[in-house]
Protein backbone atom coordinates (compact mmCIF):
# COMPACT_ATOMS: atom_id res chain seq x y z
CA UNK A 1 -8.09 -25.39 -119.74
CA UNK A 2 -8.02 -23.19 -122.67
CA UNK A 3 -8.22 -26.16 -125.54
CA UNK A 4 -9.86 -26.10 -128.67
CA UNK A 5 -13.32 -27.82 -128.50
CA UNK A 6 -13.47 -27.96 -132.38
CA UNK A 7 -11.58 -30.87 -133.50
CA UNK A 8 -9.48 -31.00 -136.62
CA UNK A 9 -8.02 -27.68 -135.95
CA UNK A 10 -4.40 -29.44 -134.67
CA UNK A 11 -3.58 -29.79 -138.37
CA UNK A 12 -4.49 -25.95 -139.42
CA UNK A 13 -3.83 -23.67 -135.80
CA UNK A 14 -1.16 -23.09 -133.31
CA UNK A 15 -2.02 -24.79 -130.07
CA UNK A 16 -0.05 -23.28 -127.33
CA UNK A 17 2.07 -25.87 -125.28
CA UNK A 18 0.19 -24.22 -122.04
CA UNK A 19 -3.23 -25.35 -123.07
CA UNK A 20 -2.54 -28.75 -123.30
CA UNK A 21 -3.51 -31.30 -120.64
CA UNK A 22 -0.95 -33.70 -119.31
CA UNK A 23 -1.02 -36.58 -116.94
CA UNK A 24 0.44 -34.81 -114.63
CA UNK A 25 -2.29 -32.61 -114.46
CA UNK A 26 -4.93 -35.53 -112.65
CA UNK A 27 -6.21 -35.10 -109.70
CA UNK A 28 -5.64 -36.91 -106.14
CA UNK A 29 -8.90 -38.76 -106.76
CA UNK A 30 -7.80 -39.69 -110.27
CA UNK A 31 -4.50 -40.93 -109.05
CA UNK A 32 -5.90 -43.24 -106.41
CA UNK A 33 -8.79 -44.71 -108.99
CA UNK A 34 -5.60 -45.41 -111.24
CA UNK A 35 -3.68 -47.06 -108.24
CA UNK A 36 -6.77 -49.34 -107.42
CA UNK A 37 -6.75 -50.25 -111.22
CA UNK A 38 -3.15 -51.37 -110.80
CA UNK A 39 -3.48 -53.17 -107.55
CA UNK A 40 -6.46 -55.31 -108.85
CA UNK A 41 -4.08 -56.58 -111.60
CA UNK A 42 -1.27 -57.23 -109.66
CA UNK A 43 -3.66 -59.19 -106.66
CA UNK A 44 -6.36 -60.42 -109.26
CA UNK A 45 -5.19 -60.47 -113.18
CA UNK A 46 -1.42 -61.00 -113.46
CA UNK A 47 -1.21 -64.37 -110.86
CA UNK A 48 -3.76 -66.02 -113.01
CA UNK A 49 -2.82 -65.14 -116.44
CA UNK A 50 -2.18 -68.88 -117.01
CA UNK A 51 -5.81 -69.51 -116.17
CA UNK A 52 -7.23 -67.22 -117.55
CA UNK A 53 -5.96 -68.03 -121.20
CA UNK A 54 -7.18 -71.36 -120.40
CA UNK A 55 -10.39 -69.77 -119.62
CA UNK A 56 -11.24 -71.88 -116.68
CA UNK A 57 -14.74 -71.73 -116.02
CA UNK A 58 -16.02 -68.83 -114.19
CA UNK A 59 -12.87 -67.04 -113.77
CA UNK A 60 -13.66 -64.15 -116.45
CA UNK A 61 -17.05 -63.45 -114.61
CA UNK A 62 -15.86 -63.89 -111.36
CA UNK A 63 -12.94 -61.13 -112.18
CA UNK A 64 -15.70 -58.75 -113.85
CA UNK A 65 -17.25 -59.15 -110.85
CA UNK A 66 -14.79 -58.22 -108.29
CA UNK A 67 -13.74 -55.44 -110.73
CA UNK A 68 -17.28 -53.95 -110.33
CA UNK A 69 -17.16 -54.04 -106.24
CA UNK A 70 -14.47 -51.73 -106.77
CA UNK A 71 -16.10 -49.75 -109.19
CA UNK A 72 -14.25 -50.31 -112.02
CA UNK A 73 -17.29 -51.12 -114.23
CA UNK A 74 -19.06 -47.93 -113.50
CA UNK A 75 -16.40 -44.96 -114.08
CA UNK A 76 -18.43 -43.22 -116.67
CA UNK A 77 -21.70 -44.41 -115.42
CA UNK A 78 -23.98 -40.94 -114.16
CA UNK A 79 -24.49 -41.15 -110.37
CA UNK A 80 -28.16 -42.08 -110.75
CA UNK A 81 -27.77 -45.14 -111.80
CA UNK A 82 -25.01 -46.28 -109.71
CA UNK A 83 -21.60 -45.06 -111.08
CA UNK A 84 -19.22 -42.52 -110.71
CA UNK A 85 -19.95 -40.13 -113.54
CA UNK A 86 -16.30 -39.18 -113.65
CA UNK A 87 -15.74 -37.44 -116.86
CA UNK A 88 -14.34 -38.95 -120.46
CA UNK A 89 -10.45 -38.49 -119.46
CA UNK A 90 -10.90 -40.53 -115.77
CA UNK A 91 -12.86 -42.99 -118.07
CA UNK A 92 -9.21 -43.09 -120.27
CA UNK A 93 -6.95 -43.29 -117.55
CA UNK A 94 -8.88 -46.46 -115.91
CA UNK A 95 -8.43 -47.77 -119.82
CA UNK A 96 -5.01 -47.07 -119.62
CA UNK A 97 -4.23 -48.85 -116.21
CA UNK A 98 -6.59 -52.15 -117.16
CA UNK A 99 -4.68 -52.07 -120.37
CA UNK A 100 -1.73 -54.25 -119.12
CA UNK A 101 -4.56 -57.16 -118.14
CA UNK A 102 -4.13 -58.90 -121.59
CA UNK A 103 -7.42 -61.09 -121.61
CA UNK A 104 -8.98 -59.13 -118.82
CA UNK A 105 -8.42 -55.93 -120.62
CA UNK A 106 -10.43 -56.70 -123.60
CA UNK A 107 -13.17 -58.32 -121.39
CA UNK A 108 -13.36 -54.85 -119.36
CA UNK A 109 -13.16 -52.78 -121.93
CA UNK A 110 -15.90 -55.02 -124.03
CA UNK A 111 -18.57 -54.61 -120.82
CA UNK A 112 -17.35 -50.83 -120.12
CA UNK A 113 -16.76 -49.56 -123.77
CA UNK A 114 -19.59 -50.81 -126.78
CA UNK A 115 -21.26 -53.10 -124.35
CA UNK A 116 -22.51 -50.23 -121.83
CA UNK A 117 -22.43 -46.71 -123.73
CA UNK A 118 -24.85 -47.93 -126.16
CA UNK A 119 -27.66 -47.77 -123.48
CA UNK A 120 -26.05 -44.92 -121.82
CA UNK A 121 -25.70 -42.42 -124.79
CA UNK A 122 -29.02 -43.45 -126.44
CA UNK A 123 -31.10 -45.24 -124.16
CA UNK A 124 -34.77 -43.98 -123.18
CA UNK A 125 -35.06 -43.24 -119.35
CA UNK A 126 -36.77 -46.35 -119.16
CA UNK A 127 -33.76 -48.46 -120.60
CA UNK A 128 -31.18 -46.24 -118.78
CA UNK A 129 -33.26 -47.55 -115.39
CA UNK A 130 -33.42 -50.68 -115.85
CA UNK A 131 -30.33 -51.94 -117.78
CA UNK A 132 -27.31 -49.47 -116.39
CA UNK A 133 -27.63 -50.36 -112.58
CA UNK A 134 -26.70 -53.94 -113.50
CA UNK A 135 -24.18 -53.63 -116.02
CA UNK A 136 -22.38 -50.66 -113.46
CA UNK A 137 -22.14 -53.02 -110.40
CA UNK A 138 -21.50 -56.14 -112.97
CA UNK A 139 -24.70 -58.44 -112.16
CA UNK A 140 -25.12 -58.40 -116.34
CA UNK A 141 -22.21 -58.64 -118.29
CA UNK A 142 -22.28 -56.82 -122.01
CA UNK A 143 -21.31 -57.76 -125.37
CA UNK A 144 -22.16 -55.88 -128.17
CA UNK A 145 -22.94 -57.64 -131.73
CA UNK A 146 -22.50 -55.65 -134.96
CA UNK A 147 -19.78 -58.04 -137.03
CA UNK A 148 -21.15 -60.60 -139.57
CA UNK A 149 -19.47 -63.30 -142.00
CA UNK A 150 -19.99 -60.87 -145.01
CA UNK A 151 -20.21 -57.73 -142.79
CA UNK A 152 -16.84 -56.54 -141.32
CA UNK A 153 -15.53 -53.15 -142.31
CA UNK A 154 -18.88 -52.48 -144.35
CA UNK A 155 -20.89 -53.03 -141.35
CA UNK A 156 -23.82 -51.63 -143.08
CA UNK A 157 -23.85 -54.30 -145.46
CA UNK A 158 -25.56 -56.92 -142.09
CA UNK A 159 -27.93 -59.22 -143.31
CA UNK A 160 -29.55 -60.10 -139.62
CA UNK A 161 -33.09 -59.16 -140.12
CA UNK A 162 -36.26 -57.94 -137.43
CA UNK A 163 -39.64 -58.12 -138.05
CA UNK A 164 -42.47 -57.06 -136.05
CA UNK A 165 -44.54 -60.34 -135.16
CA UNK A 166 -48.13 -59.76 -135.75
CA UNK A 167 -48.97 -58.65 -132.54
CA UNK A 168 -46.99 -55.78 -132.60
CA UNK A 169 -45.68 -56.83 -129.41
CA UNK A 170 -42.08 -58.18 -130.54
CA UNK A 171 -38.72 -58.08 -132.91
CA UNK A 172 -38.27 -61.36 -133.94
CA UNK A 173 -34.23 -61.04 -135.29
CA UNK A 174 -32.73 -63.59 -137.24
CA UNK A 175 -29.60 -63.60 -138.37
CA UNK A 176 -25.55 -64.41 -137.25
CA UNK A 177 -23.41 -62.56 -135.80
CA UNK A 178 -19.40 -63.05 -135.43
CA UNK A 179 -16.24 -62.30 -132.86
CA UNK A 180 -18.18 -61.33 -130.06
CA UNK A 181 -16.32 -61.04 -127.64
CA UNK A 182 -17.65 -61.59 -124.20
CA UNK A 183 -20.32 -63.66 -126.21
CA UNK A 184 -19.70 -66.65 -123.91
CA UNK A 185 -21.09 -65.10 -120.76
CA UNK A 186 -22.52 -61.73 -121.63
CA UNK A 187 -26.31 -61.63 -120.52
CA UNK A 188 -27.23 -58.21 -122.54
CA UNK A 189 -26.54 -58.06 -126.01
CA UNK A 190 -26.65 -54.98 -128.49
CA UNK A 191 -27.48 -56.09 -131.09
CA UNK A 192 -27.87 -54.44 -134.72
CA UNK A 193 -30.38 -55.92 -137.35
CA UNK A 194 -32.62 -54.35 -140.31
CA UNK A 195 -36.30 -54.08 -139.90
CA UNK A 196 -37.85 -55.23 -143.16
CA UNK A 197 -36.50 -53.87 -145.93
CA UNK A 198 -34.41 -51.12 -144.61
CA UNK A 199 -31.57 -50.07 -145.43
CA UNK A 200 -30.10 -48.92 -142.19
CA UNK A 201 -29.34 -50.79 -139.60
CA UNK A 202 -31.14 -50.57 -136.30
CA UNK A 203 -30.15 -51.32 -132.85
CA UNK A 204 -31.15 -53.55 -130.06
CA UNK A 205 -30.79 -54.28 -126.58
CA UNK A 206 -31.24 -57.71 -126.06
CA UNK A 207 -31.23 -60.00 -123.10
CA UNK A 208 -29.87 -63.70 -123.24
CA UNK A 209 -32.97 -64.84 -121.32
CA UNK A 210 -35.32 -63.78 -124.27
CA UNK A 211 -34.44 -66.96 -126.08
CA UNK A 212 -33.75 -68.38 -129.95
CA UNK A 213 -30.02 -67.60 -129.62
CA UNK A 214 -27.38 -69.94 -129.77
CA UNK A 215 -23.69 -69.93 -130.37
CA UNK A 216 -20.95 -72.07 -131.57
CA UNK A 217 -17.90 -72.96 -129.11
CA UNK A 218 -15.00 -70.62 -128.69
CA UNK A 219 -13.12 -69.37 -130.98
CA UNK A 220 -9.27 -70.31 -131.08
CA UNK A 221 -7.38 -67.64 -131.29
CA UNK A 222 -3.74 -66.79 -131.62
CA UNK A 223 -3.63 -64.02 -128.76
CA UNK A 224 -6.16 -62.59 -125.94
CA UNK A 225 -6.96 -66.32 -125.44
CA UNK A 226 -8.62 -65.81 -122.17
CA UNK A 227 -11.33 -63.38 -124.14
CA UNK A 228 -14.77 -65.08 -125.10
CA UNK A 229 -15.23 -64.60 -128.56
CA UNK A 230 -18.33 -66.73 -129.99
CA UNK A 231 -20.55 -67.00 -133.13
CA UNK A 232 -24.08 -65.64 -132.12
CA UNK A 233 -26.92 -67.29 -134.49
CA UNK A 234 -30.42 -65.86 -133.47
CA UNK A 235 -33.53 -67.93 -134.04
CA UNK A 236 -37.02 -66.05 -133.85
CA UNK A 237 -35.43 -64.25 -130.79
CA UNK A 238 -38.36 -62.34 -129.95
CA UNK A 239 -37.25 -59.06 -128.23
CA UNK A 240 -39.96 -56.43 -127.25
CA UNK A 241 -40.36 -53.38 -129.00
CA UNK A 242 -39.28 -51.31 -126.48
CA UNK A 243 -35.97 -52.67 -126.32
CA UNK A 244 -35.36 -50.75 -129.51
CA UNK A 245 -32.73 -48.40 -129.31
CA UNK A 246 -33.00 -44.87 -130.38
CA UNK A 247 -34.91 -44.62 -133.47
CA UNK A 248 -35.68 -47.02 -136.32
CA UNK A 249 -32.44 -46.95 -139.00
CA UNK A 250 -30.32 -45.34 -136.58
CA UNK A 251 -27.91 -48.10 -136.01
CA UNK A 252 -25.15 -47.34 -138.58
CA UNK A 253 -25.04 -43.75 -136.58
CA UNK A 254 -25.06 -45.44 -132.98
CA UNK A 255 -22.06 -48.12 -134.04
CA UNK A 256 -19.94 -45.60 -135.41
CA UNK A 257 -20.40 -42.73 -132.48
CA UNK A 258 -19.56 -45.93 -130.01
CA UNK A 259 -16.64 -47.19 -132.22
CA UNK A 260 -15.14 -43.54 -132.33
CA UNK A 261 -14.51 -43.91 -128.07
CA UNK A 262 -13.93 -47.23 -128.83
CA UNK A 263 -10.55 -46.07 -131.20
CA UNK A 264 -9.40 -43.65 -128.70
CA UNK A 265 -9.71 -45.30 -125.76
CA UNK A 266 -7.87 -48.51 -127.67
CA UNK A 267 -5.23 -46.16 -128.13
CA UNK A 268 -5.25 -45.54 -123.50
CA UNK A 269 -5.45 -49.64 -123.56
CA UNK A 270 -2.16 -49.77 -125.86
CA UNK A 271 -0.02 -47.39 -123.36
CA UNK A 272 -0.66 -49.23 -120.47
CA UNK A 273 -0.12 -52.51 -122.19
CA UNK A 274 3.33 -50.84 -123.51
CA UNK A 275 4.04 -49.13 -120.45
CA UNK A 276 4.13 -52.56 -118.51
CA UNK A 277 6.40 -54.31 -121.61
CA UNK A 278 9.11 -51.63 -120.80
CA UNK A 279 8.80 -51.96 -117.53
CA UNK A 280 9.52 -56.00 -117.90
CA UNK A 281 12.23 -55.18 -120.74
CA UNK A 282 14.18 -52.47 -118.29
CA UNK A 283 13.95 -55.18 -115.16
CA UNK A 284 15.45 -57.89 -117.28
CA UNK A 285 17.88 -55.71 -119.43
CA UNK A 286 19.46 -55.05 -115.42
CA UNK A 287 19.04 -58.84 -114.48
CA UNK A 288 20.60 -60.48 -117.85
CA UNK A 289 24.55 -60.69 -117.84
CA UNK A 290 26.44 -61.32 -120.93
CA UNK A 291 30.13 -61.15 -121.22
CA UNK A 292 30.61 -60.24 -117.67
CA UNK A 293 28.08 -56.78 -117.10
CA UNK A 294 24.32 -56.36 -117.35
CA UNK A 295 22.92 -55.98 -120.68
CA UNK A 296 21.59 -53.32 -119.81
CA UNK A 297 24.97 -51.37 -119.97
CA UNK A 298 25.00 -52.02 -123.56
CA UNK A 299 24.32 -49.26 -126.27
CA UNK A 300 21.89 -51.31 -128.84
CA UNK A 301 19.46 -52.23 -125.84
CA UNK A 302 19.47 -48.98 -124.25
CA UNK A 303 19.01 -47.47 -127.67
CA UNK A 304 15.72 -50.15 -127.37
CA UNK A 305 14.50 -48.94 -124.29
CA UNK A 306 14.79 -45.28 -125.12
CA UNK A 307 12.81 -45.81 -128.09
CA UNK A 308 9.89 -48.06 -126.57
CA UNK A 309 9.47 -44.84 -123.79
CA UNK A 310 10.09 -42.36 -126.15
CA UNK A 311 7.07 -43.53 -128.78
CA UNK A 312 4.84 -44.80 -125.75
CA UNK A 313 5.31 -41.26 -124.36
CA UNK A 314 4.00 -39.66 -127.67
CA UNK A 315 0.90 -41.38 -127.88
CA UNK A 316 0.13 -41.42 -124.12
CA UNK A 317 0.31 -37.23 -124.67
CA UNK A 318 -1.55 -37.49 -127.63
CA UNK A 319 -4.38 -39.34 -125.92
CA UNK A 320 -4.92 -37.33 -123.19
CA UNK A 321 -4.47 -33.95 -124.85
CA UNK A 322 -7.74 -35.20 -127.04
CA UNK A 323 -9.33 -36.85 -124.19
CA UNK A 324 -9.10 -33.52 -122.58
CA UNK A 325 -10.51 -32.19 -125.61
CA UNK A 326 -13.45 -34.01 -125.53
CA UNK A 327 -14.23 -33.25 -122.33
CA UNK A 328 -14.10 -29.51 -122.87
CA UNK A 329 -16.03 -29.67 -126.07
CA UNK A 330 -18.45 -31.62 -123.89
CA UNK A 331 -18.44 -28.53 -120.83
CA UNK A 332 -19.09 -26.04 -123.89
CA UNK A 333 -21.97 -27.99 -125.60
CA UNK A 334 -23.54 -28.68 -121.94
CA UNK A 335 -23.19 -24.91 -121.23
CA UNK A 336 -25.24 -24.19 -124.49
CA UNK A 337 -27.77 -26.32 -123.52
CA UNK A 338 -27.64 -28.91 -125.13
CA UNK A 339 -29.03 -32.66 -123.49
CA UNK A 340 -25.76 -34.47 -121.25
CA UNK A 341 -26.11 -37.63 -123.56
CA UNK A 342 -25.96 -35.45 -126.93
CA UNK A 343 -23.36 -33.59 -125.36
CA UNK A 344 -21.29 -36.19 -124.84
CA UNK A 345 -21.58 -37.93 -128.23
CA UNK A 346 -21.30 -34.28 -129.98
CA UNK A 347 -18.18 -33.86 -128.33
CA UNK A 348 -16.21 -37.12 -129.09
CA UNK A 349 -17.99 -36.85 -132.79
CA UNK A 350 -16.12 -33.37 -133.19
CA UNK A 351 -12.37 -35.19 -132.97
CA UNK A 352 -13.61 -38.79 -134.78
CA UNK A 353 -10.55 -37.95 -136.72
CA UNK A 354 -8.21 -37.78 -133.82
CA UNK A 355 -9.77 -41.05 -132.61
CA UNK A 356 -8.95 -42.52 -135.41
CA UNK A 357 -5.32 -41.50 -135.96
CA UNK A 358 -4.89 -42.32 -132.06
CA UNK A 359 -6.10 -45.88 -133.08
CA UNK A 360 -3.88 -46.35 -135.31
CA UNK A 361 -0.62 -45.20 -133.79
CA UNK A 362 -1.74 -46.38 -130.63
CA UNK A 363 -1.77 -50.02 -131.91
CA UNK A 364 1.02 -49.99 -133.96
CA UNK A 365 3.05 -48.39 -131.35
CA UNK A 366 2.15 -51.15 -129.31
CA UNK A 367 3.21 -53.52 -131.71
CA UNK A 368 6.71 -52.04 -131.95
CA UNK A 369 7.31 -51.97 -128.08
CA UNK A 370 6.00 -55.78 -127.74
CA UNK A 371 8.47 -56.69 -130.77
CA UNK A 372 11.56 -54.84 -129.43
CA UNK A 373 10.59 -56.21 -125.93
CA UNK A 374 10.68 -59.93 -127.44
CA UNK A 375 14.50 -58.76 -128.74
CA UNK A 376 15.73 -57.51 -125.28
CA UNK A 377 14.74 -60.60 -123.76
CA UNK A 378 16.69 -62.49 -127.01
CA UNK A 379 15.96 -66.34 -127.18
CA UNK A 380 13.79 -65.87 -123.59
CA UNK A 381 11.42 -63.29 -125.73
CA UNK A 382 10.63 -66.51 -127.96
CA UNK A 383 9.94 -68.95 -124.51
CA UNK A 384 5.88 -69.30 -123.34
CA UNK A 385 7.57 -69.44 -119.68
CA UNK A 386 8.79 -65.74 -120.31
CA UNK A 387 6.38 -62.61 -120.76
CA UNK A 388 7.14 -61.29 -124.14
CA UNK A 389 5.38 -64.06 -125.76
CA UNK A 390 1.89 -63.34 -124.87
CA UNK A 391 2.35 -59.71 -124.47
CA UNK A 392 3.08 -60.14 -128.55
CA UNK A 393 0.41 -62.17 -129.62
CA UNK A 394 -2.14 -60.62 -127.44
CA UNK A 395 -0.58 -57.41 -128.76
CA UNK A 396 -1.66 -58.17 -132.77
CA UNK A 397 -5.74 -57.80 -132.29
CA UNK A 398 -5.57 -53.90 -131.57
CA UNK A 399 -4.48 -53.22 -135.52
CA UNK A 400 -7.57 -54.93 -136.32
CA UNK A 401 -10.06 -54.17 -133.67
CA UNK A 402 -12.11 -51.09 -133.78
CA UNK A 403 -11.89 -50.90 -137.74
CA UNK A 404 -8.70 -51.93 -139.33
CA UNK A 405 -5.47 -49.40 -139.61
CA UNK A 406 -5.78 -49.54 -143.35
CA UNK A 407 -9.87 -48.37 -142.94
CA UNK A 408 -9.32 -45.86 -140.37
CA UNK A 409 -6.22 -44.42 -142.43
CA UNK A 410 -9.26 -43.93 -144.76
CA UNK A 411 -11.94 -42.13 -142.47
CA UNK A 412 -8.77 -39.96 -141.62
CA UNK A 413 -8.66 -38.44 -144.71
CA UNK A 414 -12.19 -38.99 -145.74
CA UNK A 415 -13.77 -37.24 -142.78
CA UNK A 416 -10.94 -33.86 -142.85
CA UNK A 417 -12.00 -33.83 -146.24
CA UNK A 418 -15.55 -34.01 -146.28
CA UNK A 419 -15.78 -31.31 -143.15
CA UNK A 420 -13.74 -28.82 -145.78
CA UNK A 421 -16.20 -29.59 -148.29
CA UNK A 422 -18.95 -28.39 -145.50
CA UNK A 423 -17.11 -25.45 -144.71
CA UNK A 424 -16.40 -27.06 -141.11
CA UNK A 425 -13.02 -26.56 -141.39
CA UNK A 426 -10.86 -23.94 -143.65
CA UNK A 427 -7.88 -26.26 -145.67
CA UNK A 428 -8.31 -23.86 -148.15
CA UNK A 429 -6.95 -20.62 -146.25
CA UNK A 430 -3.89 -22.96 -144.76
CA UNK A 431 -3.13 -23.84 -148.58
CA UNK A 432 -3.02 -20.42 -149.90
CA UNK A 433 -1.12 -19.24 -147.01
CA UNK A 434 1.37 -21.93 -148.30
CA UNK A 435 0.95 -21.17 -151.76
CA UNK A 436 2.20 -17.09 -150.90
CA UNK A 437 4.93 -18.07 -148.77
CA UNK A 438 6.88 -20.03 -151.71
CA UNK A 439 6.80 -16.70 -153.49
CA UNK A 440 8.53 -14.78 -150.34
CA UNK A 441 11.05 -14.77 -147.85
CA UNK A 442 10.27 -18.06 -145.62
CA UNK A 443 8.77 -16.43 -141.68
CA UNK A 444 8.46 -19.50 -139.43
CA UNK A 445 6.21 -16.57 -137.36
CA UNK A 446 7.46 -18.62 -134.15
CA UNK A 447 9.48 -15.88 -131.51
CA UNK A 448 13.40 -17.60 -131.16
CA UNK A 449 12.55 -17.11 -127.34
CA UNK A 450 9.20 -19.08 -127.70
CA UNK A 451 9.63 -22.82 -125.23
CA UNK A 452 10.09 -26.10 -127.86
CA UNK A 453 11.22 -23.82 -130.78
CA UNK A 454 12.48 -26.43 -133.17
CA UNK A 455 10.04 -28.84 -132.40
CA UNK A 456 7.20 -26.08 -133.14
CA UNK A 457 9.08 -24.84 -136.41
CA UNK A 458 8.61 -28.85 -137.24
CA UNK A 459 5.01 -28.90 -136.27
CA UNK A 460 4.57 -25.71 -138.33
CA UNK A 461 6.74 -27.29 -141.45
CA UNK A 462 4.62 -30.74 -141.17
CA UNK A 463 1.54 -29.06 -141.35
CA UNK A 464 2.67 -26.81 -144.42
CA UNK A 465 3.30 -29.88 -146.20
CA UNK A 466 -0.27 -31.42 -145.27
CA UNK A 467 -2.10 -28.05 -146.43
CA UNK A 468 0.44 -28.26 -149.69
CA UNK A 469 -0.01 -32.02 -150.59
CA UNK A 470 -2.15 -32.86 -153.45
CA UNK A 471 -5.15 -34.81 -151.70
CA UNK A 472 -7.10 -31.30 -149.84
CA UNK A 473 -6.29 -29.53 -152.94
């Protein structure tokens, strides 16, 4: 695989159709992790969707559980401590296939995602040993605590405090934290808090069992019902100093490293969550009759359909060309020499701009397909007994999760621009290049016997008008 391991460069250099990675590309072993993804929904998630909204007691843990007999917990978890330690595009594809559990999803993806990598990216060997064994086979159950009343988007802004108690023994945090989702159950906690008067954030693994935290009752929410989201308030919890994680301050960096696989691998969640929405809008499209003949014989809803594959397609290629990305950015950093852990976080820091755009489309993609599924089914789309109607409200979080669209349309253009201003990454050269060809004879420099002509000459055009446009400039 021949892909660039720098990211950014999609917007400035050709990349040729052949070194892109495609899902057709995965391996037996891939295939048959995917298949036991799907088969644990269809035998597990989807014949209890009722009761898991109603979040029957038990059934969320229970669920986690099962999923991490099967392994489904421990994907990206190394081998020493009880996982798989398949690589970041495996880890995306098991995203993808959970992604049509609604509730379950977000649970999975909560423990798996910002609950786990925490410990796994930055943990000491000690913490590594002691906390990822659990958490890979499900025993402990993860949440992971960062959101406050006055701290969303400006996460930095957290008022929960730590202080050393006088033995020098402790953390005692105090503080509140909001919309934690497996708060309910979750028995480790990361937890970020400022030590004294800092002001950076830093980040701790605590346990339930430590003590001084409470937590309101469940959150009502309009979708992913069956998700425990709770109000964490922590009183005096005293959590030992060696539960720190990382270094002191080093929180801010830690939640926004985790939140940049959390974007992309939203964006894997959305295509499987889309992917099963067409699947339900093409079955009933060839089951509804109207005027005599299946509606699906009609021009409008195939026109629907098309459209719902046609956008899911884009971002599932998207994803996976970049999740590929990461992993050979990952192979090249390894290969230098560089520690497996930093590695890995070096890697999926390099394209925290393609995470972010995948976040984005990916969710509102999503929302599109779940809205034009709703219209196929027509008044049934509206009905609770039908499945449009949760698919669309559990559908609405994923614009909001992760960072909202509007902030990460933000870091988009914020962190392109701030690697030019480093010298990371030549806009400069692109904009000349521009600048010269309006005073010459236009040269698309594409061969007319290249593969995907137009669509490259509209690649090439789109990107002249980035390079052109007034905000790198």
């Amino acid at each position: 695989m021949n892909t660039s391991t720098q990211g950014d460069t999609f917007l400035i250099n050709e990349t040729p159709y052949t070194s892109v990675f495609i899902p057709e590309e995965f391996d037996e072993e891939q295939r048959m992790i995917r298949q036991t993804c799907e088969d644990f929904l269809k035998t597990e998630v989807y014949p209890n969707l009722d009761r898991i909204d109603a979040q029957e007691a038990g059934l969320m843990q229970h669920l986690l559980d099962k999923a991490g007999e099967l392994g489904l917990l421990s994907v990206s978890i190394p081998e020493e401590y009880g996982g798989f330690g398949k690589n970041f595009n495996t880890a995306m594809l098991v995203t993808d296939a959970v992604g049509a559990g609604h509730s379950f999803a977000v649970a999975l993806s909560a423990h798996t995602g910002i609950g786990t990598l925490p410990i796994l990216y930055y943990g000491s060997t000690a913490q590594k040993g002691k906390y990822l064994p659990r958490l890979a086979t499900g025993e402990w159950k993860a949440a992971y605590c960062l959101t406050e009343p006055n701290a969303g988007s400006d996460a930095n802004s957290g008022r929960t405090s730590a202080r050393r108690n006088a033995e020098g023994t402790h953390y005692l945090i105090n503080g509140q934290k909001m919309w934690i989702t497996n708060g309910g159950f979750a028995d480790v906690f990361i937890v970020f808090a400022k030590i004294d008067d800092d002001q950076h954030l830093t980040a701790f693994i605590v346990e339930r069992g430590f003590g001084g935290i409470t937590m309101n009752p469940e959150e009502h929410k309009m979708g992913i019902k069956g998700s425990s989201t709770r109000q964490l308030f922590f009183n005096d919890c005293a959590v030992p100093v060696e539960n720190m994680l990382s270094e002191r301050g080093n929180g801010f960096r830690i939640a926004v490293n985790i939140l940049n696989i959390g974007r992309i691998k939203l964006a894997a969640a959305a295509i499987g969550a889309a992917r099963r929405v067409i699947d339900q809008a093409v079955t009933y499209a060839n089951e509804r009759m109207q005027f005599g003949v299946q509606i699906a014989t009609f021009g409008a809803i195939q026109h629907k359909l098309a459209e719902m594959a046609v956008r899911t397609f884009a971002v599932e290629s998207a994803a996976y060309r970049a999740g590929q990305q990461i992993d050979d950015a990952y192979g090249t950093l390894s290969a230098e020499g560089m520690d497996d852990a930093q590695a890995k976080l070096k890697a999926t820091e390099r394209f925290a701009v393609e995470c972010a755009i995948l976040k984005v489309w990916g969710s509102e993609m999503l929302d599109y397909v779940v809205d034009e599924g709703v219209q196929v089914y027509g008044g049934m789309g509206y009905s609770a007994d039908a499945p449009m109607e949760r698919a669309y409200r559990d559908a609405r979080i994923n614009r909001i999760f992760e960072g909202t669209n509007e902030v990460n349309r933000l870091l988009m253009v914020d962190m392109l621009l701030k690697r030019a201003l480093k010298g990371e990454l030549d806009l400069m050269g692109p904009a000349q290049a521009v600048a010269d060809e309006l005073m010459a004879i236009p040269d698309s420099g594409i061969s007319e016997d290249a593969p995907f002509i137009r669509e490259k000459q509209l690649l090439v055009n789109l990107k002249r008008q980035y390079c052109w446009s007034p905000g790198p400039r």
